[in-house]
C-alpha atoms as a PDB file:
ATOM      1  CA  UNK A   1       0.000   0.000   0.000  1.00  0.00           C
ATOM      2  CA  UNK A   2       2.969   2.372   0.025  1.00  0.00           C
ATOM      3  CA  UNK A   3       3.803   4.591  -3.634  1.00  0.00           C
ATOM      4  CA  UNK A   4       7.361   3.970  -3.151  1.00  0.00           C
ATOM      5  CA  UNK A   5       7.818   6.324  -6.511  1.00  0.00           C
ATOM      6  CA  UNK A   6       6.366   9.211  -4.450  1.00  0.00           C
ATOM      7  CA  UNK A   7       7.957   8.667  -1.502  1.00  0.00           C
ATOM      8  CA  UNK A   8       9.895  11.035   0.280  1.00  0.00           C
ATOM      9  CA  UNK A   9       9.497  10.627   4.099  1.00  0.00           C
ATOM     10  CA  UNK A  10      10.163   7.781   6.446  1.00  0.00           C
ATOM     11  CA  UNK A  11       7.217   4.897   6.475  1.00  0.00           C
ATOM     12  CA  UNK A  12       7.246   2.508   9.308  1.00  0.00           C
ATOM     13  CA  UNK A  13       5.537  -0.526   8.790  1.00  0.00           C
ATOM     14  CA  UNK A  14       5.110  -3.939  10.280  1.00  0.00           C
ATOM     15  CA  UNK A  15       6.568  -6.933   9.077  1.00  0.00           C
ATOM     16  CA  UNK A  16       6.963 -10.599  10.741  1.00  0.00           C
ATOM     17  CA  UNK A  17       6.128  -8.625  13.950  1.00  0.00           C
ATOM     18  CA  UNK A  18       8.961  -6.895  13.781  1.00  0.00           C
ATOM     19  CA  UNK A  19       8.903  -2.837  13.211  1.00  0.00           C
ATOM     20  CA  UNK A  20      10.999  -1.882  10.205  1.00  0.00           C
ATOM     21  CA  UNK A  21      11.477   2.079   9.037  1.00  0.00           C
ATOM     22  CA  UNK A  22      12.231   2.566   5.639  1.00  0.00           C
ATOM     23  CA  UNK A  23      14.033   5.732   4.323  1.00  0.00           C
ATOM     24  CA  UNK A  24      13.964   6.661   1.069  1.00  0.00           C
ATOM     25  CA  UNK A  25      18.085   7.162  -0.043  1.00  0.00           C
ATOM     26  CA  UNK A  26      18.894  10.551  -1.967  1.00  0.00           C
ATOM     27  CA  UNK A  27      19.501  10.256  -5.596  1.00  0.00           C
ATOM     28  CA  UNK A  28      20.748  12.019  -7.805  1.00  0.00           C
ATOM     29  CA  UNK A  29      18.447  11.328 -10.207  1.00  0.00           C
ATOM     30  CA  UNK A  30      14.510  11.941  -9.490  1.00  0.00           C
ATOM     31  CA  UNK A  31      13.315   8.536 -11.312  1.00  0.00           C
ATOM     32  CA  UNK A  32      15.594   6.194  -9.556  1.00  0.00           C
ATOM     33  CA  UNK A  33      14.105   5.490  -6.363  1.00  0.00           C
ATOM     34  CA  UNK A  34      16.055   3.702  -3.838  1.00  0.00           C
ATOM     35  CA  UNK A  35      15.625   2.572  -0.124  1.00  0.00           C
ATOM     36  CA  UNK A  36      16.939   1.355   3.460  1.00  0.00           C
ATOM     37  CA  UNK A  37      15.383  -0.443   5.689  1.00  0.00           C
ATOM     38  CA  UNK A  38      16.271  -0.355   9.456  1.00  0.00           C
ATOM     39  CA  UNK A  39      14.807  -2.895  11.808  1.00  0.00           C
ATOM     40  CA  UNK A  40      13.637  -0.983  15.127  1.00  0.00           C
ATOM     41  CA  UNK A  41      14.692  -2.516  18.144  1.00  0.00           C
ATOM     42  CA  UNK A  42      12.828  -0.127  20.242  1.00  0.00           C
ATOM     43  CA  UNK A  43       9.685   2.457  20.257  1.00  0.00           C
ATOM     44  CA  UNK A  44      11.690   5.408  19.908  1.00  0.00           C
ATOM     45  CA  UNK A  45      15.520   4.825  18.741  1.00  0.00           C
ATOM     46  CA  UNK A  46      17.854   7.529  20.222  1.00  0.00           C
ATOM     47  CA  UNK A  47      19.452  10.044  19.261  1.00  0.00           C
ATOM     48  CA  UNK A  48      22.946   8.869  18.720  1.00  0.00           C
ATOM     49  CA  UNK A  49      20.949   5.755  17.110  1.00  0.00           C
ATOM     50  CA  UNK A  50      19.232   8.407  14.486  1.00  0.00           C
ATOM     51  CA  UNK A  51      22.640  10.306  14.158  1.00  0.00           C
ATOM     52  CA  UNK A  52      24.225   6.604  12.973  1.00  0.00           C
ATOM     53  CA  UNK A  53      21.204   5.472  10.937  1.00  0.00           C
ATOM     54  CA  UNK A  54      21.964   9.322   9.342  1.00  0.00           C
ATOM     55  CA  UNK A  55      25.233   8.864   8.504  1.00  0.00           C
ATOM     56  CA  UNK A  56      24.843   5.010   6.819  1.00  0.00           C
ATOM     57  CA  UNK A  57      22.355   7.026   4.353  1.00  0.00           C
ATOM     58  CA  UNK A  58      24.318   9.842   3.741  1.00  0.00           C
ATOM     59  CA  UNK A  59      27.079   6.968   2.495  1.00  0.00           C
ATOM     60  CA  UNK A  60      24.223   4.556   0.635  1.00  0.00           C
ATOM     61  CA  UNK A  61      23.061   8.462  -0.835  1.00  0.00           C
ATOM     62  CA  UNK A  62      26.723   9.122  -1.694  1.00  0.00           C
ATOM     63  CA  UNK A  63      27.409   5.664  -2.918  1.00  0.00           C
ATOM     64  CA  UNK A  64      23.921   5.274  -5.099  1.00  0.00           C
ATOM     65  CA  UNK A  65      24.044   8.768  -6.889  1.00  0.00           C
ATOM     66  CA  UNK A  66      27.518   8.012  -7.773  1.00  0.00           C
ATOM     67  CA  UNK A  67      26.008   4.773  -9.187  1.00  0.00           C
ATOM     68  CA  UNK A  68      22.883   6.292 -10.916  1.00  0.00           C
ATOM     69  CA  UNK A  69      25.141   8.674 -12.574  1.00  0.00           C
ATOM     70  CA  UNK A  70      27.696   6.181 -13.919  1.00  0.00           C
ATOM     71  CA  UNK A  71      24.480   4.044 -15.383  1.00  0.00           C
ATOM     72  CA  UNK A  72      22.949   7.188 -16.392  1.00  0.00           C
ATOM     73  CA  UNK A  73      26.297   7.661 -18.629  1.00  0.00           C
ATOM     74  CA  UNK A  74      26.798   4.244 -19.720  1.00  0.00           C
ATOM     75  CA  UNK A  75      22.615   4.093 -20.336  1.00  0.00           C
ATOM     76  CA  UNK A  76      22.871   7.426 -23.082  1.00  0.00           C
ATOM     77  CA  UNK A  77      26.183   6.481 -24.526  1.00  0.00           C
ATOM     78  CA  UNK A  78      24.650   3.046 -25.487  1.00  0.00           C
ATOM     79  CA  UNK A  79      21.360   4.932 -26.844  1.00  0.00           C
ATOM     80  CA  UNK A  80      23.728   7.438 -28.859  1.00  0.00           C
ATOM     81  CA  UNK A  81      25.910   4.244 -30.337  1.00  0.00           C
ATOM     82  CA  UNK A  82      22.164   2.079 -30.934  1.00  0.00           C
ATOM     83  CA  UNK A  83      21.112   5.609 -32.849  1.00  0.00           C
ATOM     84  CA  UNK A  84      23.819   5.306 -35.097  1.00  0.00           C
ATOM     85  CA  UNK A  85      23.583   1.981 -35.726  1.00  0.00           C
ATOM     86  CA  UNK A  86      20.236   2.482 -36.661  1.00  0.00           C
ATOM     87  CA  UNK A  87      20.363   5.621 -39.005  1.00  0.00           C
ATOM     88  CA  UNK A  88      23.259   3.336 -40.898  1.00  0.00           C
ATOM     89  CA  UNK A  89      25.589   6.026 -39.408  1.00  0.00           C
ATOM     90  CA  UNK A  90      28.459   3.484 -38.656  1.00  0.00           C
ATOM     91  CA  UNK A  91      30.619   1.016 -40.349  1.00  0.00           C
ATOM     92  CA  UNK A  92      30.861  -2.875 -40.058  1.00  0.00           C
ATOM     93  CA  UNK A  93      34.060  -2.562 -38.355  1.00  0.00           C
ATOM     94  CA  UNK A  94      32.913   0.542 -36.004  1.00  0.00           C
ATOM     95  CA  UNK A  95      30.140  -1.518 -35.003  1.00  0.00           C
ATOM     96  CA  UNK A  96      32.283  -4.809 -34.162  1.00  0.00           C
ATOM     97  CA  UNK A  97      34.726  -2.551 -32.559  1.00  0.00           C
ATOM     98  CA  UNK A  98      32.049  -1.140 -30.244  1.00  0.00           C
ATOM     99  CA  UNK A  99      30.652  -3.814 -29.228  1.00  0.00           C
ATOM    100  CA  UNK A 100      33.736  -6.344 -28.708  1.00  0.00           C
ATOM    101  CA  UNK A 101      34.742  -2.956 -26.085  1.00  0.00           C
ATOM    102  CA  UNK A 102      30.949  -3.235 -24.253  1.00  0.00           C
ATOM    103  CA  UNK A 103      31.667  -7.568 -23.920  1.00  0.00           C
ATOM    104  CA  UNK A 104      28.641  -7.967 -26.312  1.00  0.00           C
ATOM    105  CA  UNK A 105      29.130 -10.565 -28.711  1.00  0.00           C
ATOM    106  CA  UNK A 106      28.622  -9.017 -32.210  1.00  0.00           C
ATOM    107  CA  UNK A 107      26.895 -12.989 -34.041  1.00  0.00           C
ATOM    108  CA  UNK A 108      24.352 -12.538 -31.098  1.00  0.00           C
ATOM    109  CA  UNK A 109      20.381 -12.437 -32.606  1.00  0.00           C
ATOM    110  CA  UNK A 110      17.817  -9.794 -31.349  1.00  0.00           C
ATOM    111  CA  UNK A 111      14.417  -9.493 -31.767  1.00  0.00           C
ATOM    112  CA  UNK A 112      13.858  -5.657 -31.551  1.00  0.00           C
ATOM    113  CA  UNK A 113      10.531  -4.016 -29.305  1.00  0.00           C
ATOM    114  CA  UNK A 114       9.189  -0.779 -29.282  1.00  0.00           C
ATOM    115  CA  UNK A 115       7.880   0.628 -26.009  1.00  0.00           C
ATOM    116  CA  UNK A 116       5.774   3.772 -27.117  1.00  0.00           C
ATOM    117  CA  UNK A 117       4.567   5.926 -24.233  1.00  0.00           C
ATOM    118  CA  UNK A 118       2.847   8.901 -26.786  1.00  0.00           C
ATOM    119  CA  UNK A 119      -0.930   8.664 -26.994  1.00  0.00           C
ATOM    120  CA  UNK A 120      -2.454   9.904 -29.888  1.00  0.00           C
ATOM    121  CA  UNK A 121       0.916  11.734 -30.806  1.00  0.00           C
ATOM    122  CA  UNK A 122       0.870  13.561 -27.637  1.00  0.00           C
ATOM    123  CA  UNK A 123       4.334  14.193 -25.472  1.00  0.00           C
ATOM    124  CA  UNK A 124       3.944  12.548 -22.002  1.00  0.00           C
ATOM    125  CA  UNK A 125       5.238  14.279 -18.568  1.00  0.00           C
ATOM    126  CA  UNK A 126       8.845  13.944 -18.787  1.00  0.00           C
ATOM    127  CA  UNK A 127       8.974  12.141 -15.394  1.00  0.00           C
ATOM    128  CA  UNK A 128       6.307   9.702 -15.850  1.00  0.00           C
ATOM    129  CA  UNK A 129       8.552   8.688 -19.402  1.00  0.00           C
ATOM    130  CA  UNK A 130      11.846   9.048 -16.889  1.00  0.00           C
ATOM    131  CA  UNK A 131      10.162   6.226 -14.121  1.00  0.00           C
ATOM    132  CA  UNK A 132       8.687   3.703 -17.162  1.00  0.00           C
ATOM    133  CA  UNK A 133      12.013   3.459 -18.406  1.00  0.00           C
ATOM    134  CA  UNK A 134      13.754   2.982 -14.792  1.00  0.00           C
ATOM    135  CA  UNK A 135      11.504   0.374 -13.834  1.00  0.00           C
ATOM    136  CA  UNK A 136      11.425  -0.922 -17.535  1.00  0.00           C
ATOM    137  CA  UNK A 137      15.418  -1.364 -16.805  1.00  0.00           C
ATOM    138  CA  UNK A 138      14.773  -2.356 -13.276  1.00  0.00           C
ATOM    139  CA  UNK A 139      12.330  -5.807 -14.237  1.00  0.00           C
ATOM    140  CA  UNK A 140      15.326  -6.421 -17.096  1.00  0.00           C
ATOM    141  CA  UNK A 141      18.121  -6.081 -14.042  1.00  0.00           C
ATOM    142  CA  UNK A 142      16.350  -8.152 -11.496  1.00  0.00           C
ATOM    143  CA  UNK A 143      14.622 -11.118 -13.860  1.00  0.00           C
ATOM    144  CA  UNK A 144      17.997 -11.439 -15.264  1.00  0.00           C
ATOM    145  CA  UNK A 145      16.516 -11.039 -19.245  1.00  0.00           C
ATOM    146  CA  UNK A 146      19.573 -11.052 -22.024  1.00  0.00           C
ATOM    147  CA  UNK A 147      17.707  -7.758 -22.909  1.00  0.00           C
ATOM    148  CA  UNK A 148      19.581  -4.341 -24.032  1.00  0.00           C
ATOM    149  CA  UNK A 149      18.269  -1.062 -24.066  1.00  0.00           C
ATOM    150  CA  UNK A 150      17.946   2.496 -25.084  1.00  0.00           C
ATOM    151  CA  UNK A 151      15.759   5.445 -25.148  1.00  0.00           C
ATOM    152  CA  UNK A 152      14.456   6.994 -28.428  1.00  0.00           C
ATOM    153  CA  UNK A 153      12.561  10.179 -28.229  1.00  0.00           C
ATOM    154  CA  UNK A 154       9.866   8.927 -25.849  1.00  0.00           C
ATOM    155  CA  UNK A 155      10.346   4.942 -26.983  1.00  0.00           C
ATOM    156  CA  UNK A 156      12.065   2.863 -25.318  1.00  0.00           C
ATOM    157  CA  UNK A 157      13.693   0.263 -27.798  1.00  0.00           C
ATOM    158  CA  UNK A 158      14.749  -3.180 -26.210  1.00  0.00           C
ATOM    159  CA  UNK A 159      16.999  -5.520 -28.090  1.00  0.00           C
ATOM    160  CA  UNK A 160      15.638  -9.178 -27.178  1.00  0.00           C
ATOM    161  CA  UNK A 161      17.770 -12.364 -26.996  1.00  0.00           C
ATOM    162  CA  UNK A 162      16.255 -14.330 -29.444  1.00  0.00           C
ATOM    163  CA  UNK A 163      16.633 -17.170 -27.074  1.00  0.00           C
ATOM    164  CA  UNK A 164      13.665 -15.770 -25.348  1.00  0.00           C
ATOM    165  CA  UNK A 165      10.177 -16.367 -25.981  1.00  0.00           C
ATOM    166  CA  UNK A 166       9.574 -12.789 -27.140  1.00  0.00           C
ATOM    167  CA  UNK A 167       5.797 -12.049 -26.230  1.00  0.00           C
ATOM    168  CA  UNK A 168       5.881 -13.669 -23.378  1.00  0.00           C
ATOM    169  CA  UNK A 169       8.295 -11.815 -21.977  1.00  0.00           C
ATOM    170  CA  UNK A 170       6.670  -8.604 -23.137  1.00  0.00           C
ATOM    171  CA  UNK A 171       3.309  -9.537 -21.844  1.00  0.00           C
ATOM    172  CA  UNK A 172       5.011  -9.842 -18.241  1.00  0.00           C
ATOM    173  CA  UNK A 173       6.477  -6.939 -18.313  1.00  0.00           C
ATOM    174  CA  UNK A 174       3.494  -5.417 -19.555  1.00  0.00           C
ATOM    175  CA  UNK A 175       1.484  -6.534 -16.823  1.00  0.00           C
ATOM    176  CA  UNK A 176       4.509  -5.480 -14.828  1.00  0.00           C
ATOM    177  CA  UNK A 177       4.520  -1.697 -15.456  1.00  0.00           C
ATOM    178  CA  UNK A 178       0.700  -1.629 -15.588  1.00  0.00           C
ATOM    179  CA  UNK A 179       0.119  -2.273 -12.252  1.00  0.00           C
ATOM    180  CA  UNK A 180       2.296  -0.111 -10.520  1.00  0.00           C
ATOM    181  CA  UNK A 181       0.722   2.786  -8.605  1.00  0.00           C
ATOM    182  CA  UNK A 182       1.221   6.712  -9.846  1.00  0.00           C
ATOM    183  CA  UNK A 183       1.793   5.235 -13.445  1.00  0.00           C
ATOM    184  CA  UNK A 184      -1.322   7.674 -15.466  1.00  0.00           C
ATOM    185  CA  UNK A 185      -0.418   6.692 -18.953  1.00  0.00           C
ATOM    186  CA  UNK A 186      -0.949   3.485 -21.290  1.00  0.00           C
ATOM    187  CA  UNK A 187       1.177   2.408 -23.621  1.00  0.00           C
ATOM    188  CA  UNK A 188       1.674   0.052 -26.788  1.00  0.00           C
ATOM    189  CA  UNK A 189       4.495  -2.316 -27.474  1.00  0.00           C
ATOM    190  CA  UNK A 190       5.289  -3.360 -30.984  1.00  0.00           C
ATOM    191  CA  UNK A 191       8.381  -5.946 -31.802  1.00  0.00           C
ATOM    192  CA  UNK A 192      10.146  -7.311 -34.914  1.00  0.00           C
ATOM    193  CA  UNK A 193       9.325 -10.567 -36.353  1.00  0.00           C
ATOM    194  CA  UNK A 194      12.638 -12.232 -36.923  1.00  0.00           C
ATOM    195  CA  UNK A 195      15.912 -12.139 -35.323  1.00  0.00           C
ATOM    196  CA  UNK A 196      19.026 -10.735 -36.443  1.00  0.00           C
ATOM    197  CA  UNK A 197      22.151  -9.245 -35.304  1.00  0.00           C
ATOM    198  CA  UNK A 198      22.989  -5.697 -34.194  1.00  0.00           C
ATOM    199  CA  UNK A 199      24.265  -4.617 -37.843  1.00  0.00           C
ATOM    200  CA  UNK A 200      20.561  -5.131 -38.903  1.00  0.00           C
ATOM    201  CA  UNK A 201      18.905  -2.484 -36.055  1.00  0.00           C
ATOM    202  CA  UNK A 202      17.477   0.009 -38.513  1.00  0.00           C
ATOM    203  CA  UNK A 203      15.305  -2.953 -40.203  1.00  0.00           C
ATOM    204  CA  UNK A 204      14.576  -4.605 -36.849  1.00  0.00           C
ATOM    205  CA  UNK A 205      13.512  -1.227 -35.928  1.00  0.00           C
ATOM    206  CA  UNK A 206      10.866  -0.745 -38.815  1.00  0.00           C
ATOM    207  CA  UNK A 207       9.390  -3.494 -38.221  1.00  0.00           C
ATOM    208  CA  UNK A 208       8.900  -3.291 -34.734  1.00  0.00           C
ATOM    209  CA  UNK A 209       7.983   0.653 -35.713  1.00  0.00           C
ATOM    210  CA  UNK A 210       5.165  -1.232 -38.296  1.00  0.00           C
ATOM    211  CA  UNK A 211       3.688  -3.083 -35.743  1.00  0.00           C
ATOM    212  CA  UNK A 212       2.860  -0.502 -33.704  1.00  0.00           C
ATOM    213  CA  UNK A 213       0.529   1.280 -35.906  1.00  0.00           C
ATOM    214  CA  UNK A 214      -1.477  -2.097 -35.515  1.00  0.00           C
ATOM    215  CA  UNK A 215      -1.624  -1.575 -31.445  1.00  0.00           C
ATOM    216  CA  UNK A 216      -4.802  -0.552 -29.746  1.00  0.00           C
ATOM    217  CA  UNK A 217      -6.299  -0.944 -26.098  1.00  0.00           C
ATOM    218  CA  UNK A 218      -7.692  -3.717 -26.301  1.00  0.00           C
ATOM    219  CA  UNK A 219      -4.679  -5.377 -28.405  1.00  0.00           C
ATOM    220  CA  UNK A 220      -1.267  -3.205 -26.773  1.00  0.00           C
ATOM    221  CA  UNK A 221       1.205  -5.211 -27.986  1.00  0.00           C
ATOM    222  CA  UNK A 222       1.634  -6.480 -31.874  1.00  0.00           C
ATOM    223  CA  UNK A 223       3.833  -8.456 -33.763  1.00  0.00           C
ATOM    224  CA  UNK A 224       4.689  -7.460 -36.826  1.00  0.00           C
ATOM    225  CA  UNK A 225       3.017  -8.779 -39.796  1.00  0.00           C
ATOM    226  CA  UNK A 226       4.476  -8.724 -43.652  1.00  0.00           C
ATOM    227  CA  UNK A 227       1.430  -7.032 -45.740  1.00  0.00           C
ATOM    228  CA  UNK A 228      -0.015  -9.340 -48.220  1.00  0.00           C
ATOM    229  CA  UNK A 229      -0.698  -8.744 -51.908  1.00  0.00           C
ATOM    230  CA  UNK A 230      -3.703  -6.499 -51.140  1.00  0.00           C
ATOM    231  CA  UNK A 231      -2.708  -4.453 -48.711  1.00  0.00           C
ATOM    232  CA  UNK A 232       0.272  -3.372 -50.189  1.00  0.00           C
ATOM    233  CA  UNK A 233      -2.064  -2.600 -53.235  1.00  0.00           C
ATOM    234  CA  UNK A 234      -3.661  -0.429 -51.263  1.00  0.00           C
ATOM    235  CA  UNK A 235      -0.701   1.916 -50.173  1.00  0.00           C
ATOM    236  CA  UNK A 236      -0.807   3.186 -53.624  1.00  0.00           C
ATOM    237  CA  UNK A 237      -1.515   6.669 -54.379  1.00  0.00           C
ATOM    238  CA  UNK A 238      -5.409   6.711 -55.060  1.00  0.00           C
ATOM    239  CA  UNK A 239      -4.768   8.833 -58.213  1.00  0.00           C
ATOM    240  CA  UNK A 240      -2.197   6.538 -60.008  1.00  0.00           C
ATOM    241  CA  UNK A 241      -4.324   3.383 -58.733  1.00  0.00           C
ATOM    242  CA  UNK A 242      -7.092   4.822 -61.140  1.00  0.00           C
ATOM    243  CA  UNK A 243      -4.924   5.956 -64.039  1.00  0.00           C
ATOM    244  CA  UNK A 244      -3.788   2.134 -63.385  1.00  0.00           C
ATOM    245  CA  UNK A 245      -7.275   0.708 -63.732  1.00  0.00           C
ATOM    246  CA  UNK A 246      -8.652   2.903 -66.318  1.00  0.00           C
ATOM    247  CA  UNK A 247      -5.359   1.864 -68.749  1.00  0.00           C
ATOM    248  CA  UNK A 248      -5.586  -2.065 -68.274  1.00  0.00           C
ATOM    249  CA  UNK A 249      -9.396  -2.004 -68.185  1.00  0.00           C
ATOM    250  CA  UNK A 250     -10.837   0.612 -68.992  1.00  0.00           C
ATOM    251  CA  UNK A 251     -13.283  -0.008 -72.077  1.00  0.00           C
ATOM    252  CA  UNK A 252     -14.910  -3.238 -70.182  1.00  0.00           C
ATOM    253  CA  UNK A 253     -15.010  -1.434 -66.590  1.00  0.00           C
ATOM    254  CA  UNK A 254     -18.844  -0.771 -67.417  1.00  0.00           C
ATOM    255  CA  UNK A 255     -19.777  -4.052 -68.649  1.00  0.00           C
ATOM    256  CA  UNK A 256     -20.182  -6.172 -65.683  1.00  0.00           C
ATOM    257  CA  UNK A 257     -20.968  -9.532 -68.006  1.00  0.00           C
ATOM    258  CA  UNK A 258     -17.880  -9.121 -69.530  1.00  0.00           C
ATOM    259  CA  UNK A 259     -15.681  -8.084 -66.123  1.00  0.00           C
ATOM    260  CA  UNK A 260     -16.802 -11.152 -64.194  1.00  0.00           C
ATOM    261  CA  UNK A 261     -15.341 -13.365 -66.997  1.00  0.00           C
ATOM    262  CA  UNK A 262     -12.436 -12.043 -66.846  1.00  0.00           C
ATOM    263  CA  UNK A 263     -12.142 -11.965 -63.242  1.00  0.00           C
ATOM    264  CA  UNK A 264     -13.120 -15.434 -63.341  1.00  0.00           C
ATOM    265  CA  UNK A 265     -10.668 -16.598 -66.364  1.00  0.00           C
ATOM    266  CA  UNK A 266      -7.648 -15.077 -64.432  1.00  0.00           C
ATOM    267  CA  UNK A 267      -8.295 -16.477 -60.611  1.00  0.00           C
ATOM    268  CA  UNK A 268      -9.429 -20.005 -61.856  1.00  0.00           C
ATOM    269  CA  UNK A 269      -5.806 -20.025 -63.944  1.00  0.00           C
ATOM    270  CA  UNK A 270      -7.329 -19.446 -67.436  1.00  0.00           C
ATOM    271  CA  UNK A 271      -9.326 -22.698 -67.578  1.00  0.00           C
ATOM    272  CA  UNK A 272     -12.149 -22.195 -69.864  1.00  0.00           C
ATOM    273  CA  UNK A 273     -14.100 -24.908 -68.764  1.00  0.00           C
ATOM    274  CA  UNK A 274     -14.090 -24.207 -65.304  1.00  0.00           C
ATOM    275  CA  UNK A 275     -15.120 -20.807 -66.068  1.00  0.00           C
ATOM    276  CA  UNK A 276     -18.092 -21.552 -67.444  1.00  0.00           C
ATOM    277  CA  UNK A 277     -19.044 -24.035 -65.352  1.00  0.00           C
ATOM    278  CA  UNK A 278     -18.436 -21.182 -62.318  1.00  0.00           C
ATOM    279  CA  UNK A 279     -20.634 -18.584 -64.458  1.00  0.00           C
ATOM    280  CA  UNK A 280     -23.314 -21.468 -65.758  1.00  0.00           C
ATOM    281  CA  UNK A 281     -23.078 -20.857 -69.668  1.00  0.00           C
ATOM    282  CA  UNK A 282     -21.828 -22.598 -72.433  1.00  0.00           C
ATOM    283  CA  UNK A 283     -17.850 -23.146 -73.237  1.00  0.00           C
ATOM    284  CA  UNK A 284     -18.473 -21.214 -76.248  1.00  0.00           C
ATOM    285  CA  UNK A 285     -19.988 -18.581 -74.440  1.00  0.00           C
ATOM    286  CA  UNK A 286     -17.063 -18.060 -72.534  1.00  0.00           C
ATOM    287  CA  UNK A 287     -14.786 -18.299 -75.836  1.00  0.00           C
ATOM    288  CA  UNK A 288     -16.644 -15.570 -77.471  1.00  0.00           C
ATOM    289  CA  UNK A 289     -16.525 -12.937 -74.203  1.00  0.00           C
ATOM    290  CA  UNK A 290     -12.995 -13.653 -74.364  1.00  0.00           C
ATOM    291  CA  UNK A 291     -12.325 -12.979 -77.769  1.00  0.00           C
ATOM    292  CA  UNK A 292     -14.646  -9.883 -77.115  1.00  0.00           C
ATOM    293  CA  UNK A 293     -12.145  -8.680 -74.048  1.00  0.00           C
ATOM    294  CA  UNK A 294      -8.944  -8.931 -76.128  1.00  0.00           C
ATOM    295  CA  UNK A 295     -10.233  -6.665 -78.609  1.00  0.00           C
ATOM    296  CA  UNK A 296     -11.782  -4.163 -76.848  1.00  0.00           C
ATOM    297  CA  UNK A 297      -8.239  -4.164 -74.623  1.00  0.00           C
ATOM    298  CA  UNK A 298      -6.338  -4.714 -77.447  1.00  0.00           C
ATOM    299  CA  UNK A 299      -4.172  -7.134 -75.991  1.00  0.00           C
ATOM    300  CA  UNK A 300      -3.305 -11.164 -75.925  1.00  0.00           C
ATOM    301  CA  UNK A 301      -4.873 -12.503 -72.698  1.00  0.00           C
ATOM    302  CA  UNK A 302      -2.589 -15.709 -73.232  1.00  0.00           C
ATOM    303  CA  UNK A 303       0.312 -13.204 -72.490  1.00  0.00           C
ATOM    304  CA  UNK A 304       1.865 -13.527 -69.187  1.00  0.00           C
ATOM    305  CA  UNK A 305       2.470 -10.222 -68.582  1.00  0.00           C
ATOM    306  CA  UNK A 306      -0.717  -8.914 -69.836  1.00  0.00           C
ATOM    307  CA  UNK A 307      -2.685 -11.541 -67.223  1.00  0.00           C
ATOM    308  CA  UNK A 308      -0.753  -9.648 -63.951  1.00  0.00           C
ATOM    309  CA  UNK A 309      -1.898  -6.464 -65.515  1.00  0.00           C
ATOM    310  CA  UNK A 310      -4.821  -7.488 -65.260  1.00  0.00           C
ATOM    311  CA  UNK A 311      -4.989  -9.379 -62.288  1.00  0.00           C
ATOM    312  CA  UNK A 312      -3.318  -6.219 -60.595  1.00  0.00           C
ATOM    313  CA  UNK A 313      -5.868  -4.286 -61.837  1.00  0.00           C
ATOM    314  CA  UNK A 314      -8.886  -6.221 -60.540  1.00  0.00           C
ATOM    315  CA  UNK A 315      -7.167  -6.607 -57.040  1.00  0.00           C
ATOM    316  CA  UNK A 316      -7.016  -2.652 -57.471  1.00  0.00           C
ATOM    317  CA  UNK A 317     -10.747  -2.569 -58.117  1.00  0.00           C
END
C-alpha cells in the first residue's frame, strides 16, 4: 500500500512482527528510487541511534548517486551508439569494434521491441517517461533477461535475446509496469518478427515501428506482420491506382458480363471450362466474351504479362 515512486518521508511498517522504518536514499536522479530499511529494536531509537542510521544514508546516498550517474552515462552512450547503428551512421568494423569494447558478442540475434509511451501523438510528462524506463530497466536487471536497451525520443527500444520467448516476456512486463501505482499513462508495445544481429537495427527497428501502428487498447502489444498482396495494393496513391485501372481495363469497366469473366478466367488459372461451369453458360460462351475482351483491350490474354496487368488491376478494383 505504500507509492514507493512518491515517496519522500520515512514509512514505518510492520513486518513478521517486527517494526521496520524505511528511508527513502537521496539520488541524484529523481526517477531512480532507492531505499533502506532499518529494523527498530525499540519504540523510539535515540538520538545517537538516528545520528548513525543518518550517517549510513548519507554513504548509501553518496554511494547510489555516484552509481545512478555512472548508469545514467553508460545508459545514453549506449542509446547514442544504438542511434547510429540504426540511421546506418556506422561502419561494419565501427560496429564490431564497439561492441567487442561493451563484452557484447557481435553474431548474437535480437528481436527488436518498441515501447511507445505517446498517446495519440501527444508528449507525455517527462517524469512519468523518466520512471517507465527505470523500472522498464529495473524488471530487465532483477529477472535477469539477455535484454539491451535504449531510449528513443519517448520509446524505449529493447533488443531481445532471441533465445527468449519474445511475447511472453513482453506480456510480463506489460502486466509489470501496468500495475504499478502513480503510473497515469498506457502504452503500446510493438516488436520485430525475426531475429538478427545488431548490424541489422534500422530494419529490426521498422518493423517493430510497423507493428505498432497495428496496437490498440484492447490489443497493446503487436507483432509485426508482412502485408499481403492487397494491402500493399492499397498503399498506392489513389490517383495513379485509377490511371492504373482505367489503362488495363478501362473499355470493359462498365460491362459487368464481360468483367466477371475475366475476373473469373484469371483467378481459376485461365481454364475455360471451369469458367463456365463457375458462371453457368456454355464453353463457347465463354470463348466468345474472351475474344470480345482482347479486342476491346487490345491485348493477348494468353500473355503472361498482360494476365498480372490485369490481375493487378482487378485486385485494385
Amino acid at each position: 500500500g505504500i507509492d514507493y515512486l512518491n515517496l519522500t518521508v520515512p514509512v514505518r511498517v510492520e513486518f513478521n512482527h517486527q517494526l521496520i522504518d524505511i528511508l527513502p536514499i537521496f539520488s541524484a536522479l529523481n526517477e531512480n528510487k532507492a531505499f533502506a530499511a532499518f529494523v527498530v529494536n525499540q519504540d523510539e531509537p535515540s538520538s545517537f541511534q538516528i545520528l548513525k542510521r543518518q550517517q549510513v544514508m548519507n554513504t548509501l546516498g553518496l554511494a547510489n548517486s555516484r552509481t545512478d550517474l555512472l548508469n545514467e552515462t553508460e545508459f545514453r552512450n549506449r542509446s547514442g551508439f544504438f542511434l547510429n547503428v540504426m540511421q546506418r551512421g556506422l561502419s561494419h568494423e565501427a560496429i564490431d569494434n564497439y561492441l567487442y569494447n561493451a563484452n557484447i558478442d557481435n553474431k548474437r540475434r535480437y528481436r527488436v521491441a518498441i515501447l511507445d509511451f505517446s498517446q495519440k501523438n501527444k508528449v507525455i510528462e517527462s517524469r512519468q517517461f523518466e520512471i517507465r524506463q527505470q523500472l522498464t530497466r529495473w524488471f530487465i536487471f532483477e529477472h535477469d533477461w539477455q535484454v539491451l536497451t535504449f531510449s528513443h525520443r519517448q520509446q524505449l527500444v529493447l533488443l531481445i535475446d532471441e533465445q527468449i520467448d519474445t511475447r511472453q516476456f513482453l506480456q510480463r512486463l506489460y502486466d509489470f509496469l501496468i500495475q504499478q501505482p502513480g503510473l497515469h499513462y498506457a502504452f503500446t508495445i510493438g516488436f520485430s518478427r525475426i531475429a538478427e544481429s545488431i548490424h541489422m537495427l534500422s530494419d529490426l527497428y521498422d518493423q517493430a515501428n510497423n507493428a505498432l501502428k497495428l496496437t490498440s487498447q484492447q490489443h497493446p502489444i503487436m507483432r509485426f506482420r508482412p502485408k499481403n498482396a492487397q494491402e500493399l495494393l492499397h498503399l498506392l496513391p489513389k490517383q495513379e491506382a485509377r490511371v492504373f485501372v482505367e489503362k488495363t481495363l478501362g473499355p470493359i469497366l462498365e460491362n459487368a458480363e464481360l468483367l466477371e469473366t475475366l475476373e473469373t478466367y484469371v483467378f481459376l488459372h485461365q481454364n475455360v471450362t471451369a469458367v463456365a461451369n463457375a458462371l453457368f453458360v456454355h464453353r463457347n460462351t465463354i470463348t466468345y466474351r474472351l475474344k470480345r475482351i482482347s479486342e476491346l483491350l487490345g491485348v493477348d490474354l494468353e500473355m503472361p504479362d498482360v494476365l498480372v496487368d490485369i490481375q493487378l488491376a482487378l485486385l485494385l478494383i
